[in-house]
N, C-alpha and C. Protein backbone atom coordinates (compact mmCIF):
# COMPACT_ATOMS: atom_id res chain seq x y z
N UNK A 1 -40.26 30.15 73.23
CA UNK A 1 -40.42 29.23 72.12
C UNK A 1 -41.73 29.54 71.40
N UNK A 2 -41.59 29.70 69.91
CA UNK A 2 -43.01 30.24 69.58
C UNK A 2 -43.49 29.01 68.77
N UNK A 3 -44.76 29.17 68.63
CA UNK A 3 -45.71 27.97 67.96
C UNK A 3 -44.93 26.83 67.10
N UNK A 4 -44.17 27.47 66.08
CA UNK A 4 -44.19 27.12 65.03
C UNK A 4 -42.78 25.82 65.42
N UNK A 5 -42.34 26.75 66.38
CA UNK A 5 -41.14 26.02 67.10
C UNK A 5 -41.85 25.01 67.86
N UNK A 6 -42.37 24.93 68.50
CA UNK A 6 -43.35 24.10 69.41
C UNK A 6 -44.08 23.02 68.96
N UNK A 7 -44.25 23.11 67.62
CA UNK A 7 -44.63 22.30 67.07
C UNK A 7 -43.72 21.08 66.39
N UNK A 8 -42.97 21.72 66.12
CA UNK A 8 -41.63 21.24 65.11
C UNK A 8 -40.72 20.16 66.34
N UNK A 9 -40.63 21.05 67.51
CA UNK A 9 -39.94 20.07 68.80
C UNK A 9 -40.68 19.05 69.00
N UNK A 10 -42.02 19.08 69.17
CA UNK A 10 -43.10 18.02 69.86
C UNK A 10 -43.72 16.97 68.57
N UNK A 11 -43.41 17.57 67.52
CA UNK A 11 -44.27 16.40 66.34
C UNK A 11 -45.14 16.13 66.55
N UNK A 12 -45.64 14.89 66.31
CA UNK A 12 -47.00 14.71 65.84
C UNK A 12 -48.01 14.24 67.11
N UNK A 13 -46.78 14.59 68.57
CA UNK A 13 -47.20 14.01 69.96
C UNK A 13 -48.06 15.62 70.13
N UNK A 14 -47.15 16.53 69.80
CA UNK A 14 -47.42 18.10 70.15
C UNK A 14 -49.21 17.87 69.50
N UNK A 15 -49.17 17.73 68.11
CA UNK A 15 -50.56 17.73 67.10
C UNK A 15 -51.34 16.97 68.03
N UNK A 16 -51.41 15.81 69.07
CA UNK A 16 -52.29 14.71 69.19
C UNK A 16 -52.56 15.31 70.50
N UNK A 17 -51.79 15.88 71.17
CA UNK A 17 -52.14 16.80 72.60
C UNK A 17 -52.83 18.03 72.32
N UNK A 18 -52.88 18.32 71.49
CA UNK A 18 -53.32 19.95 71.28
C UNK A 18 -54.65 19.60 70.49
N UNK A 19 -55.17 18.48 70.22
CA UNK A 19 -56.43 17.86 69.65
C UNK A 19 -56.72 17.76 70.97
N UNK A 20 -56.63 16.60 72.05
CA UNK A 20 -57.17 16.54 73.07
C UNK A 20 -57.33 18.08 74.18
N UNK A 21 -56.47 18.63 73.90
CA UNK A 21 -56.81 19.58 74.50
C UNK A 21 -57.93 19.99 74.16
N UNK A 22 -58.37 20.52 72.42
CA UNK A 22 -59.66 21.31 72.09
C UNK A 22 -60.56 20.41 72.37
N UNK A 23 -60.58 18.96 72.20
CA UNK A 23 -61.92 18.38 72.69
C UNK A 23 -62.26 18.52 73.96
N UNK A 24 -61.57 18.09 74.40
CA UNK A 24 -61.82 18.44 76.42
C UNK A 24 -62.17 20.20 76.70
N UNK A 25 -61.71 20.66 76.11
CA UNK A 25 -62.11 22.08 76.39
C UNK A 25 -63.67 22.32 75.70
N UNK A 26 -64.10 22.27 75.31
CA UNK A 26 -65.51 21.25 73.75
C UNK A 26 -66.57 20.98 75.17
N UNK A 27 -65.70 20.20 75.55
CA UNK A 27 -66.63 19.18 76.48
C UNK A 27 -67.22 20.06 77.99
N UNK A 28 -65.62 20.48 78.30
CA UNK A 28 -65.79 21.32 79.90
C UNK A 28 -66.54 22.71 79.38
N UNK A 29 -66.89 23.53 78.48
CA UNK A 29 -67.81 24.66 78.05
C UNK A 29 -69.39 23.89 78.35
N UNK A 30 -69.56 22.90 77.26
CA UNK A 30 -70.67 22.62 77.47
C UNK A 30 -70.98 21.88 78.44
N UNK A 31 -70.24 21.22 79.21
CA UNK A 31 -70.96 20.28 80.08
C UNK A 31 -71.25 21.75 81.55
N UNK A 32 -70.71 22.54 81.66
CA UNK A 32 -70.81 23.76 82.70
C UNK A 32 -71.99 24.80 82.27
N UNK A 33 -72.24 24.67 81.08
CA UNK A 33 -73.42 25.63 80.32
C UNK A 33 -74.10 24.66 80.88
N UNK A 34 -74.25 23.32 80.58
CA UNK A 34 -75.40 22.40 80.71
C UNK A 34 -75.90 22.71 82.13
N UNK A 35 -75.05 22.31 83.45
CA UNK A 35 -75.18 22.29 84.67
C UNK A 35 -75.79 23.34 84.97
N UNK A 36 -75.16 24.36 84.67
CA UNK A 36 -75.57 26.02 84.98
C UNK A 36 -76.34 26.21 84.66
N UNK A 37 -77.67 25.55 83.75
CA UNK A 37 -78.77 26.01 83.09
C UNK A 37 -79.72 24.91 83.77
N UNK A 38 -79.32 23.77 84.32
CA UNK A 38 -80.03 22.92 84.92
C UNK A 38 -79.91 23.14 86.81
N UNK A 39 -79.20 24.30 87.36
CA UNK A 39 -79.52 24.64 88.48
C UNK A 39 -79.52 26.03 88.82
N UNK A 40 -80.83 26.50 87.82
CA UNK A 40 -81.40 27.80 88.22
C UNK A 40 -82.54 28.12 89.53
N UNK A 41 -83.03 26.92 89.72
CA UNK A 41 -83.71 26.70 90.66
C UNK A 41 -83.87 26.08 92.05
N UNK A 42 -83.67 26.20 92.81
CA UNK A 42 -83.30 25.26 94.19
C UNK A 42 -84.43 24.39 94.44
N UNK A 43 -83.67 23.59 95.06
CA UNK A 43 -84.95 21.95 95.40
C UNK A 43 -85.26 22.79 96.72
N UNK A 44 -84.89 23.21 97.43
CA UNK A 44 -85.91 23.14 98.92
C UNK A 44 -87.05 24.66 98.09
N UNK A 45 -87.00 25.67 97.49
CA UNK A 45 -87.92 26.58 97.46
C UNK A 45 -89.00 25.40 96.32
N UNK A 46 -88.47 24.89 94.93
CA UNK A 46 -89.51 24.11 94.49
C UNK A 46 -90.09 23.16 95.25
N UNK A 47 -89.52 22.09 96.26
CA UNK A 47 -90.44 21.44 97.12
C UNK A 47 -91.51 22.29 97.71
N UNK A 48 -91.26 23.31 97.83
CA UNK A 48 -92.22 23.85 99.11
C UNK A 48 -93.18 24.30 98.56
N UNK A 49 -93.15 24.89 96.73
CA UNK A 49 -94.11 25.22 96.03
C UNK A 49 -94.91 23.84 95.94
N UNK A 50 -94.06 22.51 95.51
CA UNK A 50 -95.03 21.38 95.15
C UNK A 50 -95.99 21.34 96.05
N UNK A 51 -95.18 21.11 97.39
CA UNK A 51 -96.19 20.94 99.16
C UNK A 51 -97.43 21.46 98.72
N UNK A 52 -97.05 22.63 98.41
CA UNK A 52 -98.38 23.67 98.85
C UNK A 52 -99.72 23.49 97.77
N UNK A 53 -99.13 23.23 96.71
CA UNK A 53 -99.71 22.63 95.43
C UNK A 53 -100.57 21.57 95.45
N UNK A 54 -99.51 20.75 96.04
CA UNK A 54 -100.65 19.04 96.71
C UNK A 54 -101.48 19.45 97.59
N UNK A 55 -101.12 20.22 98.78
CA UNK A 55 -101.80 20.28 100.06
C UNK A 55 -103.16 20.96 99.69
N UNK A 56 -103.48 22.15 98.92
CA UNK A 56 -104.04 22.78 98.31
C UNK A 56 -105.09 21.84 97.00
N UNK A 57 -105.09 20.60 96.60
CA UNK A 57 -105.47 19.92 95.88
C UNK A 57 -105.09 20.45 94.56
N UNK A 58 -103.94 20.97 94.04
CA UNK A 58 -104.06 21.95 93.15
C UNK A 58 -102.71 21.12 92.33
N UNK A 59 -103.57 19.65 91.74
CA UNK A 59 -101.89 18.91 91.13
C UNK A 59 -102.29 19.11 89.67
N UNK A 60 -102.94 19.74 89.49
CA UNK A 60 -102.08 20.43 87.84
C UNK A 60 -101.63 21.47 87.66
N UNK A 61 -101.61 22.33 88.73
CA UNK A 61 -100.65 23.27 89.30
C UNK A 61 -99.17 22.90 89.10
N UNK A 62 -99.41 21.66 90.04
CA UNK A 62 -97.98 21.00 90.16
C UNK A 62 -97.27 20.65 89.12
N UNK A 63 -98.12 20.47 88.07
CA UNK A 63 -97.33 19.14 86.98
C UNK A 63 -96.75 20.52 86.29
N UNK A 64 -97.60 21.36 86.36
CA UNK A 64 -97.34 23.02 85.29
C UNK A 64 -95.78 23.42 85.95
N UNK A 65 -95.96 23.45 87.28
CA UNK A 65 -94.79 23.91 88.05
C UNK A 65 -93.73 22.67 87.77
N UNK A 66 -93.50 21.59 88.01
CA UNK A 66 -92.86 20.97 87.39
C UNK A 66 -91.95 20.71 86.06
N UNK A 67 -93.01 20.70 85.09
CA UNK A 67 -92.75 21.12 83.77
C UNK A 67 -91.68 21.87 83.62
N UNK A 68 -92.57 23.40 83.89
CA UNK A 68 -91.52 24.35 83.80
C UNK A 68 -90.46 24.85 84.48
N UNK A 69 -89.99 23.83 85.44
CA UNK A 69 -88.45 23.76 86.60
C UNK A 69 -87.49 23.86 85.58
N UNK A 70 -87.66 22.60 84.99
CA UNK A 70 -86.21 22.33 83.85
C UNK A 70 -85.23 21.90 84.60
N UNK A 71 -84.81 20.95 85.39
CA UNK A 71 -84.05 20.98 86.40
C UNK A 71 -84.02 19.46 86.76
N UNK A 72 -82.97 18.84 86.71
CA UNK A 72 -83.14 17.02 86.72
C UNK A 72 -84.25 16.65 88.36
N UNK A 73 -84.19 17.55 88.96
CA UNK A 73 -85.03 16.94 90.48
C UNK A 73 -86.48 17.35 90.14
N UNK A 74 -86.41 18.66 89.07
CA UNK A 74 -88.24 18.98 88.82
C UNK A 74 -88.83 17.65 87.94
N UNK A 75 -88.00 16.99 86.86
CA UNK A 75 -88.33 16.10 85.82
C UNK A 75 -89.00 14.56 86.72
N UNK A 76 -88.08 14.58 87.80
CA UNK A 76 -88.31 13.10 88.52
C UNK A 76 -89.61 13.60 88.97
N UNK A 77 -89.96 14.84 89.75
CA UNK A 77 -91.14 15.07 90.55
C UNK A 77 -92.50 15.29 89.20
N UNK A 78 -92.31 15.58 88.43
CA UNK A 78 -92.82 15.46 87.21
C UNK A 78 -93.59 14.22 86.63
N UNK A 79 -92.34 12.96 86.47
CA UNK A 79 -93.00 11.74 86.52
C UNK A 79 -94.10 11.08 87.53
N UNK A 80 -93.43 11.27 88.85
CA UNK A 80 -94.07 11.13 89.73
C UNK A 80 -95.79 11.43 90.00
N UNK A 81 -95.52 12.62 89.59
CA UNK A 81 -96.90 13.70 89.97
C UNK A 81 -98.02 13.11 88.81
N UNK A 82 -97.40 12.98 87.47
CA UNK A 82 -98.32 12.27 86.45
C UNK A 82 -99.02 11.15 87.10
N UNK A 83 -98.40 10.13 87.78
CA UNK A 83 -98.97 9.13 87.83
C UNK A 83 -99.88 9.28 89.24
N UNK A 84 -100.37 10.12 89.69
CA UNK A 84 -101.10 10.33 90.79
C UNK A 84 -102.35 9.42 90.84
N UNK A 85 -102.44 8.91 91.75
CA UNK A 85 -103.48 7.87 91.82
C UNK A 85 -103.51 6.31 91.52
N UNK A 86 -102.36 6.40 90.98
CA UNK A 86 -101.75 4.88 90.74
C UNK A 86 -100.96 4.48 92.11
N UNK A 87 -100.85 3.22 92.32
CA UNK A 87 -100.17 2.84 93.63
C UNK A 87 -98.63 3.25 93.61
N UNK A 88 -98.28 2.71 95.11
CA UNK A 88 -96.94 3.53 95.28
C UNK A 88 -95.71 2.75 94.39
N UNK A 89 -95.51 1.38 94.23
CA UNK A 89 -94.82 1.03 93.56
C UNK A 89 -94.30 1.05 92.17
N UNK A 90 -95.81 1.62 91.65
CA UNK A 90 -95.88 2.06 90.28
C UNK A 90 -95.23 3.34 90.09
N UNK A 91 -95.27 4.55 91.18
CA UNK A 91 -94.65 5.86 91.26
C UNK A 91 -94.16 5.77 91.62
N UNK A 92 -93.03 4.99 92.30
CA UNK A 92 -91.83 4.59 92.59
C UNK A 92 -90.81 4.50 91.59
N UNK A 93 -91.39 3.66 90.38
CA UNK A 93 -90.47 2.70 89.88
C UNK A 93 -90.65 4.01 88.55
N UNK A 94 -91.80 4.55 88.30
CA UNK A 94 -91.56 5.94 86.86
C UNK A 94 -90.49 6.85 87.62
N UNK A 95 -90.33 7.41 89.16
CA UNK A 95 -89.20 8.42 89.46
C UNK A 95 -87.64 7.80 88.97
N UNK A 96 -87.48 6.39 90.12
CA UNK A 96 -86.33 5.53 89.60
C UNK A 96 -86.09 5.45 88.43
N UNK A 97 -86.74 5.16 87.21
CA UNK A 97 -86.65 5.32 85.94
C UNK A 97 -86.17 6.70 85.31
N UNK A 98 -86.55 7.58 86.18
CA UNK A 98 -86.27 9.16 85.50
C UNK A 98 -84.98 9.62 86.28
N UNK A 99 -84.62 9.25 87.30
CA UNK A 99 -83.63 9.61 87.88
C UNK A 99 -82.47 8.60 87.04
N UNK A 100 -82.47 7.58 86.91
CA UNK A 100 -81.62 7.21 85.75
C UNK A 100 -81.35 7.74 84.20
N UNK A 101 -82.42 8.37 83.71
CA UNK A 101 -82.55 8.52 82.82
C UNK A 101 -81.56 10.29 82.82
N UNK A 102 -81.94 10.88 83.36
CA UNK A 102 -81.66 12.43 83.91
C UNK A 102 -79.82 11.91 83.89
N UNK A 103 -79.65 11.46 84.91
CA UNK A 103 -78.05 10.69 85.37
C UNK A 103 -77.29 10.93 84.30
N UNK A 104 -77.78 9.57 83.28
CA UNK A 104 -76.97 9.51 81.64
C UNK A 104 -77.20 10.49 80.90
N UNK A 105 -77.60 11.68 81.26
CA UNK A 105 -77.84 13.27 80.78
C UNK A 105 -76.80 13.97 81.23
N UNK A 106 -76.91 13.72 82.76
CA UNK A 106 -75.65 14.50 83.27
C UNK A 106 -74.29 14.03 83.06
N UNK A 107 -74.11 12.62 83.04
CA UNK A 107 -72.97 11.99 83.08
C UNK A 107 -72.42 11.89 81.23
N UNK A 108 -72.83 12.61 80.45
CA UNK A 108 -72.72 12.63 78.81
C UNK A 108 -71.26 13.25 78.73
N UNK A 109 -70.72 12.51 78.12
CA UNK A 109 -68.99 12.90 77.64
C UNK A 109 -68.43 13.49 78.99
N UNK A 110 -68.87 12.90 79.79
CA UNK A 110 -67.90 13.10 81.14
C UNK A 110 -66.81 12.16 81.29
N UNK A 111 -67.12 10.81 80.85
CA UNK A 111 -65.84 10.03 80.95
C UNK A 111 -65.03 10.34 79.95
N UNK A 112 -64.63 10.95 78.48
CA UNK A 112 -64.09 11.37 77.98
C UNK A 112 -63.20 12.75 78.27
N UNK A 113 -63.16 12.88 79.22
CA UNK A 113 -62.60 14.33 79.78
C UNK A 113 -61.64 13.74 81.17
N UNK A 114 -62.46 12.74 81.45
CA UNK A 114 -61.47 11.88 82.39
C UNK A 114 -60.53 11.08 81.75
N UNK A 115 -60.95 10.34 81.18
CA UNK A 115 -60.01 9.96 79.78
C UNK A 115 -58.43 10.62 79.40
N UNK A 116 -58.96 11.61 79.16
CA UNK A 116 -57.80 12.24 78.47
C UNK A 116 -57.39 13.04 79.49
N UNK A 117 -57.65 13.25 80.69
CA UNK A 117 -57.16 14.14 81.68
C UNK A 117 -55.53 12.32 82.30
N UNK A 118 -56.11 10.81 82.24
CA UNK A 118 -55.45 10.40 82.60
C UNK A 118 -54.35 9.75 81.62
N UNK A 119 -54.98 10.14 79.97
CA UNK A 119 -53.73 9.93 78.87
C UNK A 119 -52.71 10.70 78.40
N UNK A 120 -53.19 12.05 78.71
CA UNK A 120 -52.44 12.97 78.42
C UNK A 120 -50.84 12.91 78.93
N UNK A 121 -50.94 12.89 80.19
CA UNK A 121 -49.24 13.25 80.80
C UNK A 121 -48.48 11.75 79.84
N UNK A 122 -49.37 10.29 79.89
CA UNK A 122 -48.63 9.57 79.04
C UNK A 122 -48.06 9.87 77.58
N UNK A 123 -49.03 10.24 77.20
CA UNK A 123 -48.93 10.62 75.51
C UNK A 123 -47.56 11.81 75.88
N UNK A 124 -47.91 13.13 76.34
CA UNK A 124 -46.63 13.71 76.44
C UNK A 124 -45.01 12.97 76.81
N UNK A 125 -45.21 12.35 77.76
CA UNK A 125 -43.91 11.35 78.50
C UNK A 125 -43.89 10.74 77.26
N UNK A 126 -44.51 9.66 76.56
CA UNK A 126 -44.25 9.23 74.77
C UNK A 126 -43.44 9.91 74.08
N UNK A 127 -43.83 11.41 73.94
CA UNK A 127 -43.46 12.29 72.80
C UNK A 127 -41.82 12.62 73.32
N UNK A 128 -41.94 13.09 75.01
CA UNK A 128 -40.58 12.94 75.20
C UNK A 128 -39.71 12.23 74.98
N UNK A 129 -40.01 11.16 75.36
CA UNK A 129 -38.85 9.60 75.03
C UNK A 129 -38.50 9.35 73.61
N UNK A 130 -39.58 9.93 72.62
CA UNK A 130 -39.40 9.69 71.09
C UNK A 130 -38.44 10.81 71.05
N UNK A 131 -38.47 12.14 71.84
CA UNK A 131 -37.72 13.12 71.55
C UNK A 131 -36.27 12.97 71.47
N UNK A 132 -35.95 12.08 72.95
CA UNK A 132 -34.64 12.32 73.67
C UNK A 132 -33.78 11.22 72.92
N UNK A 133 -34.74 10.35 71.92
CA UNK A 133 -34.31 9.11 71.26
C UNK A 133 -33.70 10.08 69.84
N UNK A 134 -34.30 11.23 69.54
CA UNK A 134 -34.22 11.56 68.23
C UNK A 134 -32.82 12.65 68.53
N UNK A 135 -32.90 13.41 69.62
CA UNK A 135 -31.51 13.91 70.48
C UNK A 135 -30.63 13.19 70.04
N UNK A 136 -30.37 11.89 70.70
CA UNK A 136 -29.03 11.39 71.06
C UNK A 136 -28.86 10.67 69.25
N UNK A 137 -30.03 10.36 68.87
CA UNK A 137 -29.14 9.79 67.16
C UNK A 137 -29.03 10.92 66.37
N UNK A 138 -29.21 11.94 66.78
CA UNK A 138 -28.76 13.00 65.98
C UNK A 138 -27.38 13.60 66.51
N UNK A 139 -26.95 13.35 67.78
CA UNK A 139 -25.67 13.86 68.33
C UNK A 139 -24.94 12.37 67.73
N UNK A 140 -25.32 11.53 67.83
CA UNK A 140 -24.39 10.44 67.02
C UNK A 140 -24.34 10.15 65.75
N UNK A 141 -25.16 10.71 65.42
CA UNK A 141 -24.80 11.05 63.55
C UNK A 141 -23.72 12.14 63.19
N UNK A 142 -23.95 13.36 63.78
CA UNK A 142 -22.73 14.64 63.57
C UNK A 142 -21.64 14.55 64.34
N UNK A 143 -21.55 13.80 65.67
CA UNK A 143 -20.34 13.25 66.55
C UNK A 143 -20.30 14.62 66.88
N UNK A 144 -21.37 15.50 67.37
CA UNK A 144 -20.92 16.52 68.63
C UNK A 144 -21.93 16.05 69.77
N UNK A 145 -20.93 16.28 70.53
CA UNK A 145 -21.38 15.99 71.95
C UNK A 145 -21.14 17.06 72.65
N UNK A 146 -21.07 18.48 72.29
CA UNK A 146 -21.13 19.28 73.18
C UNK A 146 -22.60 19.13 74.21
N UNK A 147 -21.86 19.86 75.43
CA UNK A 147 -23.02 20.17 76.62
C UNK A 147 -24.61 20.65 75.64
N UNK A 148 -24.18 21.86 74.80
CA UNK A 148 -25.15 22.90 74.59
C UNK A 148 -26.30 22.45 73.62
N UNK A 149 -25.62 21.15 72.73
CA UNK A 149 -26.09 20.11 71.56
C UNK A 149 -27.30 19.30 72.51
N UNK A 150 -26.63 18.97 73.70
CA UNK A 150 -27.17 17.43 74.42
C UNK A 150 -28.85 18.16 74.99
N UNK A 151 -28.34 19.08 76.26
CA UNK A 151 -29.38 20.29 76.41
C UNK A 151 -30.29 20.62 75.56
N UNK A 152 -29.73 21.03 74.67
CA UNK A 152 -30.98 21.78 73.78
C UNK A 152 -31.72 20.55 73.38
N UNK A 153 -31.60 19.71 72.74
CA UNK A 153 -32.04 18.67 72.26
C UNK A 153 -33.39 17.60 73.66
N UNK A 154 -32.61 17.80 74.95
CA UNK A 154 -33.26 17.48 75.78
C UNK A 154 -34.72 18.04 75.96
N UNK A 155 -34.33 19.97 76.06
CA UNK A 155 -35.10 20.66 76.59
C UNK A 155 -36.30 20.59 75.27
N UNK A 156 -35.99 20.20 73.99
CA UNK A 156 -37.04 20.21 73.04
C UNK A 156 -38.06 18.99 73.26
N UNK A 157 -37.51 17.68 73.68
CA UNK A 157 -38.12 16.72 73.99
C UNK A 157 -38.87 17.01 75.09
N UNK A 158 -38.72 17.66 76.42
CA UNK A 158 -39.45 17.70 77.07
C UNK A 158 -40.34 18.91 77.53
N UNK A 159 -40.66 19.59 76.19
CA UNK A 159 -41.96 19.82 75.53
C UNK A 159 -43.14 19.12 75.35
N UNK A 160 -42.61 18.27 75.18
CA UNK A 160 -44.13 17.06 75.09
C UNK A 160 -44.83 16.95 76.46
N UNK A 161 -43.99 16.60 77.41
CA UNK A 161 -43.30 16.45 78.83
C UNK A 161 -44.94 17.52 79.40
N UNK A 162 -44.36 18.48 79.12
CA UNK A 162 -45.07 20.03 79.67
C UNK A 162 -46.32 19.99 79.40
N UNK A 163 -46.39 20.07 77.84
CA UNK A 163 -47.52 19.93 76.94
C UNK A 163 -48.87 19.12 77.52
N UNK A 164 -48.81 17.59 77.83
CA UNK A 164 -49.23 16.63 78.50
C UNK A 164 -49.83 16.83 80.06
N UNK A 165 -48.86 17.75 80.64
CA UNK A 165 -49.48 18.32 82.12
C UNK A 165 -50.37 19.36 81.42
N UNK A 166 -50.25 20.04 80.47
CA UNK A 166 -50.77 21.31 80.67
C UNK A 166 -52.79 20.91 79.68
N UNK A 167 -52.51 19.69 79.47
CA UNK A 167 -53.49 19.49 78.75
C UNK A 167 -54.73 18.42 80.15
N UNK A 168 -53.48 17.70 80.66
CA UNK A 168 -54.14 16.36 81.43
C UNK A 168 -54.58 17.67 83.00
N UNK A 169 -54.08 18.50 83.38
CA UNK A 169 -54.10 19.01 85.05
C UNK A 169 -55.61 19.84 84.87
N UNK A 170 -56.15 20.79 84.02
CA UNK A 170 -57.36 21.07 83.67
C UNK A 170 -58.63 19.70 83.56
N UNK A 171 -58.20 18.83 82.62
CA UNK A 171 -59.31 17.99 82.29
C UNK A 171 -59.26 17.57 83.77
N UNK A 172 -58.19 16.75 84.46
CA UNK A 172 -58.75 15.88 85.79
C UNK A 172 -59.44 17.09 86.76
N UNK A 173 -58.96 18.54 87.05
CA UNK A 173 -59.85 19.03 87.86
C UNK A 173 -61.22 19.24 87.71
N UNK A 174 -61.51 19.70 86.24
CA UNK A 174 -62.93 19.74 85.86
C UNK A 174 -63.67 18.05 85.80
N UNK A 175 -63.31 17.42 85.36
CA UNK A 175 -63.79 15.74 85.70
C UNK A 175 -64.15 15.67 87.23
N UNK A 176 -63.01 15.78 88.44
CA UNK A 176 -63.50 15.88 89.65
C UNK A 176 -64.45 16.86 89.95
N UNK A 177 -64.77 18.31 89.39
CA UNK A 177 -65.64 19.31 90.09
C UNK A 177 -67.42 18.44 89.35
N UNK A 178 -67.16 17.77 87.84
CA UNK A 178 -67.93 17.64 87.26
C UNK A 178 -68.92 15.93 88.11
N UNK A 179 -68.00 15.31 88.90
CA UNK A 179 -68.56 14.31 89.31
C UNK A 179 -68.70 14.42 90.80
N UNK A 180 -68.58 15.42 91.34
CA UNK A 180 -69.11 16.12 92.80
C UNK A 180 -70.67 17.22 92.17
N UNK A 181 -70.72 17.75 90.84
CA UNK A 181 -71.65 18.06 90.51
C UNK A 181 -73.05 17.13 90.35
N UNK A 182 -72.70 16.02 89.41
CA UNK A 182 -73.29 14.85 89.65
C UNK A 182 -73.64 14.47 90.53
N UNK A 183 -73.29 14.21 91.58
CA UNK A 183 -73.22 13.39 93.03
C UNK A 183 -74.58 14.22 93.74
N UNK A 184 -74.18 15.39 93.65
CA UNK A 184 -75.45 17.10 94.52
C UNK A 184 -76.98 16.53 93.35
N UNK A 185 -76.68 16.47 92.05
CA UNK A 185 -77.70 16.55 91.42
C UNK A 185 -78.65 14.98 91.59
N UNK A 186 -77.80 13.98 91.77
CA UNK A 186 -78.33 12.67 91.91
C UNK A 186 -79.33 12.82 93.92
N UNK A 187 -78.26 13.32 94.76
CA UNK A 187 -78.84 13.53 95.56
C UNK A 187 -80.28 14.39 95.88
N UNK A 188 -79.60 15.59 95.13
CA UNK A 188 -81.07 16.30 95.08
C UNK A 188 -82.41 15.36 94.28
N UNK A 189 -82.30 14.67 93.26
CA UNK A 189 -83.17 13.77 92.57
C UNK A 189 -83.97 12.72 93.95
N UNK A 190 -83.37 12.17 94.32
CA UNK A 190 -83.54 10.96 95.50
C UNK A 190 -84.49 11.59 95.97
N UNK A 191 -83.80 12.70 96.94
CA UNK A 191 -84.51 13.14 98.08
C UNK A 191 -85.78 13.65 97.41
N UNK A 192 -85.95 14.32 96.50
CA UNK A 192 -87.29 14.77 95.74
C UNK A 192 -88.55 13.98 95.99
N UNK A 193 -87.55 12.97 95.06
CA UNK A 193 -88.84 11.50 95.06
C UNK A 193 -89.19 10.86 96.43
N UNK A 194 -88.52 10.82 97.34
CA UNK A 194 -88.63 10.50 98.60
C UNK A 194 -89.89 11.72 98.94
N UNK A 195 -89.86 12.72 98.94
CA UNK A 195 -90.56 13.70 99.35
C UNK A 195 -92.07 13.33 98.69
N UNK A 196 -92.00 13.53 97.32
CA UNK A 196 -93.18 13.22 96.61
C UNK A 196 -93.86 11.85 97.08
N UNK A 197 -93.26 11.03 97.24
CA UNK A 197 -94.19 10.05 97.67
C UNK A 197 -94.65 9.97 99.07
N UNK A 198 -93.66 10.94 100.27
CA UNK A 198 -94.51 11.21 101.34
C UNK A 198 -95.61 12.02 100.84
N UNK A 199 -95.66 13.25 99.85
CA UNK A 199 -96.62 13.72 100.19
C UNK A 199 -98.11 13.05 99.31
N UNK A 200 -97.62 11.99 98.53
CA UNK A 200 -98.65 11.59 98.20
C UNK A 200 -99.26 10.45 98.95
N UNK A 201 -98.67 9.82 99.56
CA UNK A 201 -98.94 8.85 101.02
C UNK A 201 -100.03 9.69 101.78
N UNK A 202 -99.77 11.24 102.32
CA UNK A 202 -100.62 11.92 103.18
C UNK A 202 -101.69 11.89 102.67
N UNK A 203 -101.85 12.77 101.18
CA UNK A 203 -102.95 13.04 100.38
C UNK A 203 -103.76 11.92 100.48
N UNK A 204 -103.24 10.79 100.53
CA UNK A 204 -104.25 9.40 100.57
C UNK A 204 -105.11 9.17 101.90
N UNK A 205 -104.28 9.48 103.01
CA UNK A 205 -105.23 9.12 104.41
C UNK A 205 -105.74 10.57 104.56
């Protein structure tokens, strides 16, 4: 079946799936560029640079090394490290603040990809049922009821059918890989700040 056919079977369900498709595809490029550019660096080798940084008295070292991580767990240790010398609740509550803030960075047009990963197969199943509706009043307008009339007419409707998996089975896997991505990056954030404030606890006694 070529395009032009494909289009003509599915109507304006075919046009509204093949939009969601390019946005979700829009979304899963950049949101994987994003990730991929925000974990060039590993949290256990940057912790161990910070360690050595604090231990060393050397915290504008740190903030430099920080800075230039680029990496949602360097940004929290970042906040953190600024406020050196202020009490712990106060550097508590700037990491918590940045680890939220980082989050709604990572989590950007992610629910829109879930979205349409769980409208899609509907919208297709739609386009079918409008199809198989437009089938049978067209076999009852010309009064053929051959087998080959009923069939064909079926197999055009459930185009949409196809269409709908082939748009919704991509978005939900990348949505799931994208919120197990999340999950590593929120964790790595935590544990950071947990770290930073042991080591600024030591630095104090």
């Amino acid at each position: 079946m070529g395009f032009a056919l494909l289009l003509k079977s599915g109507g304006v369900t075919i046009i509204v799936l093949i939009a969601c498709s390019i946005f979700s595809l829009a979304i899963i490029i950049e949101r994987l560029l994003y990730f991929k550019s925000r974990s060039k660096v590993k949290r256990i080798n940057f912790m161990k640079q910070i360690k050595n940084n604090l231990q060393n008295a050397e915290l504008n070292k740190a903030l430099e090394v920080s800075e230039a991580a680029n990496t949602p767990f360097s940004q929290v240790v970042h906040s953190g490290l600024k406020l050196s010398g202020h009490n712990e609740t106060v550097i508590s509550n700037a990491m918590e603040r940045e680890i939220t803030v980082e989050t709604n960075k990572l989590e950007r047009n992610i629910s829109i990809t879930g979205t349409i990963g769980s409208i899609a197969v509907y919208i297709g199943l739609f386009g079918t049922v409008l199809g198989i509706i437009r089938a049978f009043h067209d076999i009852s307008s010309t009064g053929s009821g051959e087998l080959n009339v009923v069939t064909r007419g079926i197999a055009e409707a459930l185009v949409c059918t196809a269409a709908g998996l082939a748009v919704a089975v991509p978005a939900v896997i990348f949505y799931n890989y994208f919120i197990k991505k999340i999950d590593d990056f929120i964790a790595d954030m935590e544990l950071s700040a947990s770290e930073v404030m042991d080591l600024m606890n030591t630095k104090r006694k």
